[in-house]
PDB file of N, CA and C in Angstrom:
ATOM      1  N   UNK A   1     -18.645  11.955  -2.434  1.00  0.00           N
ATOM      2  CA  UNK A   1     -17.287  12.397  -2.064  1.00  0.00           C
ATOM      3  C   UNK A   1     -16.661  11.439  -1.045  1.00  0.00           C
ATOM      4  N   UNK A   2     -17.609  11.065   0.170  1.00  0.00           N
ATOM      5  CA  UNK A   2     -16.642  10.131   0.875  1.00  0.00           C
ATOM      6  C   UNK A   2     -16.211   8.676   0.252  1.00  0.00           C
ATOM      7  N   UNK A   3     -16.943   8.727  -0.711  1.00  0.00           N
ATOM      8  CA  UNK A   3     -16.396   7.039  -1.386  1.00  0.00           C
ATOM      9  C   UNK A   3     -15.260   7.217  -2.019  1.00  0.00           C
ATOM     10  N   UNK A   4     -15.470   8.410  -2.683  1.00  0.00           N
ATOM     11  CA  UNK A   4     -14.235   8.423  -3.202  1.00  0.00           C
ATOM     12  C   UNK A   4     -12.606   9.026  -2.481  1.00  0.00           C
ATOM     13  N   UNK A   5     -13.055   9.399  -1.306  1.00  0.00           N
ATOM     14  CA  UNK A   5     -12.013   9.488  -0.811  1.00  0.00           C
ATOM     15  C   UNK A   5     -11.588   8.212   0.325  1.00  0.00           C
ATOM     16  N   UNK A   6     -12.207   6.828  -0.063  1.00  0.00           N
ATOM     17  CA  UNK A   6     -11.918   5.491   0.727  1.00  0.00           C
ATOM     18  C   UNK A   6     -11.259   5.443  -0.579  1.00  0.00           C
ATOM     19  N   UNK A   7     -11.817   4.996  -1.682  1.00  0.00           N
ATOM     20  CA  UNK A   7     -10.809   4.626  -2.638  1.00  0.00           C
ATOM     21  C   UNK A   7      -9.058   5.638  -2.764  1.00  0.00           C
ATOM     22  N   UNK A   8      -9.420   6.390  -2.220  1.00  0.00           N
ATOM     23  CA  UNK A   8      -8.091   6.891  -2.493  1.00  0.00           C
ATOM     24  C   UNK A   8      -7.068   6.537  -1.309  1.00  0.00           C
ATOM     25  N   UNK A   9      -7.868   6.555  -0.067  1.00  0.00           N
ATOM     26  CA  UNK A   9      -6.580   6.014   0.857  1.00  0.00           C
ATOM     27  C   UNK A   9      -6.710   4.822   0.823  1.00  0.00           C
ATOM     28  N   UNK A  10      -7.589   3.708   0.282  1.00  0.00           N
ATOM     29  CA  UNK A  10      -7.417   2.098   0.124  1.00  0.00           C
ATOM     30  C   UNK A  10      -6.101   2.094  -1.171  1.00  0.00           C
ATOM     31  N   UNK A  11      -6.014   3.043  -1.586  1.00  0.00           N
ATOM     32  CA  UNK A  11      -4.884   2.540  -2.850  1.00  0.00           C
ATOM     33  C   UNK A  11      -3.847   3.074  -2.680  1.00  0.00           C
ATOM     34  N   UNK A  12      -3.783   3.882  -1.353  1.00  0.00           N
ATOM     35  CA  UNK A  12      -2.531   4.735  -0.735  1.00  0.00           C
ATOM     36  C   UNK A  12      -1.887   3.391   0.326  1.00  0.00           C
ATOM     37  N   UNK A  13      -3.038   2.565   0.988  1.00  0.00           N
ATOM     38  CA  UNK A  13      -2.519   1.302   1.839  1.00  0.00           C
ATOM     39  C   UNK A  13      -1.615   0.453   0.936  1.00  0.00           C
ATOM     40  N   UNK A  14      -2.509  -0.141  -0.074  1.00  0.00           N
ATOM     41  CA  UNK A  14      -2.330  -0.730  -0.916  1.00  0.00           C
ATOM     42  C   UNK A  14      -0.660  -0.506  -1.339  1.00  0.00           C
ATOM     43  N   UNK A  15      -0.561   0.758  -1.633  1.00  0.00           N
ATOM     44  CA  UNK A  15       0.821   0.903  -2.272  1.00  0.00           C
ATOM     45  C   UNK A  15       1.973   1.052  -0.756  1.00  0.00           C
ATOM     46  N   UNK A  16       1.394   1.505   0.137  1.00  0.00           N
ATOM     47  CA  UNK A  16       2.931   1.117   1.101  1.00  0.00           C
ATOM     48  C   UNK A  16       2.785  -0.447   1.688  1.00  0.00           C
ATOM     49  N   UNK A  17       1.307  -0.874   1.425  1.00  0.00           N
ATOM     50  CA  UNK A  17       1.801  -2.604   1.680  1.00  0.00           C
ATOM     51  C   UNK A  17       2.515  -2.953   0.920  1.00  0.00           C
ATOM     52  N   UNK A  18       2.709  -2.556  -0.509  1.00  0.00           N
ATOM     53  CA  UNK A  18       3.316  -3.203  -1.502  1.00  0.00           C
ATOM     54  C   UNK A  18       5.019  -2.633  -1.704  1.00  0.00           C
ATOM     55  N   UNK A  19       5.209  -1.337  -0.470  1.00  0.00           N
ATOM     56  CA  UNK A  19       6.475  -0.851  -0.335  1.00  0.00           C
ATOM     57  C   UNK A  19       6.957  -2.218   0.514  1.00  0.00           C
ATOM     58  N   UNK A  20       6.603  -2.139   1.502  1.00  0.00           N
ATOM     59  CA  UNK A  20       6.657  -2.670   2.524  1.00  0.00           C
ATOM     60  C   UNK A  20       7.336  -3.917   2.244  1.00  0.00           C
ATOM     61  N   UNK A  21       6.178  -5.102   1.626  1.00  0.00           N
ATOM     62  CA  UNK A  21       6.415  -6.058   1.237  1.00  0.00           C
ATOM     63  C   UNK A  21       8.002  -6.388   0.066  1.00  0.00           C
ATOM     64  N   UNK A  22       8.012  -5.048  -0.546  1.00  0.00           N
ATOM     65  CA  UNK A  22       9.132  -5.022  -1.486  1.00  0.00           C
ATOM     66  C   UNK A  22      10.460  -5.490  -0.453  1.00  0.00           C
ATOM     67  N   UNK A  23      10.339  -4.327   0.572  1.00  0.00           N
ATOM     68  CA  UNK A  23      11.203  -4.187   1.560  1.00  0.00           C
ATOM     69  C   UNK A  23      11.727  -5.790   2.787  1.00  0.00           C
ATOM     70  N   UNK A  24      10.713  -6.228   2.634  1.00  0.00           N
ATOM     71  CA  UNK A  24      10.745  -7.955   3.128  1.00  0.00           C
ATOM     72  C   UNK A  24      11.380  -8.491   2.377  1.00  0.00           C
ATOM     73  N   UNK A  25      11.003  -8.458   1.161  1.00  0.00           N
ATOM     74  CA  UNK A  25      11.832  -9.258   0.333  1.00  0.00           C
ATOM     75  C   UNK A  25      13.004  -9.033   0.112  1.00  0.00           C
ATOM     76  N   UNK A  26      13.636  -8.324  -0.129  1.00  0.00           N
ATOM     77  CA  UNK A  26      14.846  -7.821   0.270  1.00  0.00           C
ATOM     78  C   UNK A  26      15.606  -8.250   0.573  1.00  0.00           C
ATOM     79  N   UNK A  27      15.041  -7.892   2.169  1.00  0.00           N
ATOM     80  CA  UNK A  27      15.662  -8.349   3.560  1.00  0.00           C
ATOM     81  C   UNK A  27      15.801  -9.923   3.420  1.00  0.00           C
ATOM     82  N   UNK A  28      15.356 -10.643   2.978  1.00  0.00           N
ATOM     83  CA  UNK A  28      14.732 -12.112   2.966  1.00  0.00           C
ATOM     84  C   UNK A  28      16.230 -12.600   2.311  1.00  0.00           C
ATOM     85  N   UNK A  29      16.210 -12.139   0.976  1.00  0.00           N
ATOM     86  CA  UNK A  29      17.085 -12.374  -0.090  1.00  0.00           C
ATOM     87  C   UNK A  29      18.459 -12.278   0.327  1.00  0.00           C
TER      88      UNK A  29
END
């Protein structure tokens, strides 16, 4: 159970780094 609950908040990081990063770019543009 705890492994699988790293995989779930590693792919919860994963996706607001990848908000995030959306959000840079953006701004950049």
């Amino acid at each position: 159970m705890e492994i699988q609950k790293r995989k779930e908040d590693e792919q919860i990081l994963k996706k607001e780094r990848e908000r995030i990063d959306a959000k840079e770019k953006l701004r950049l543009d």
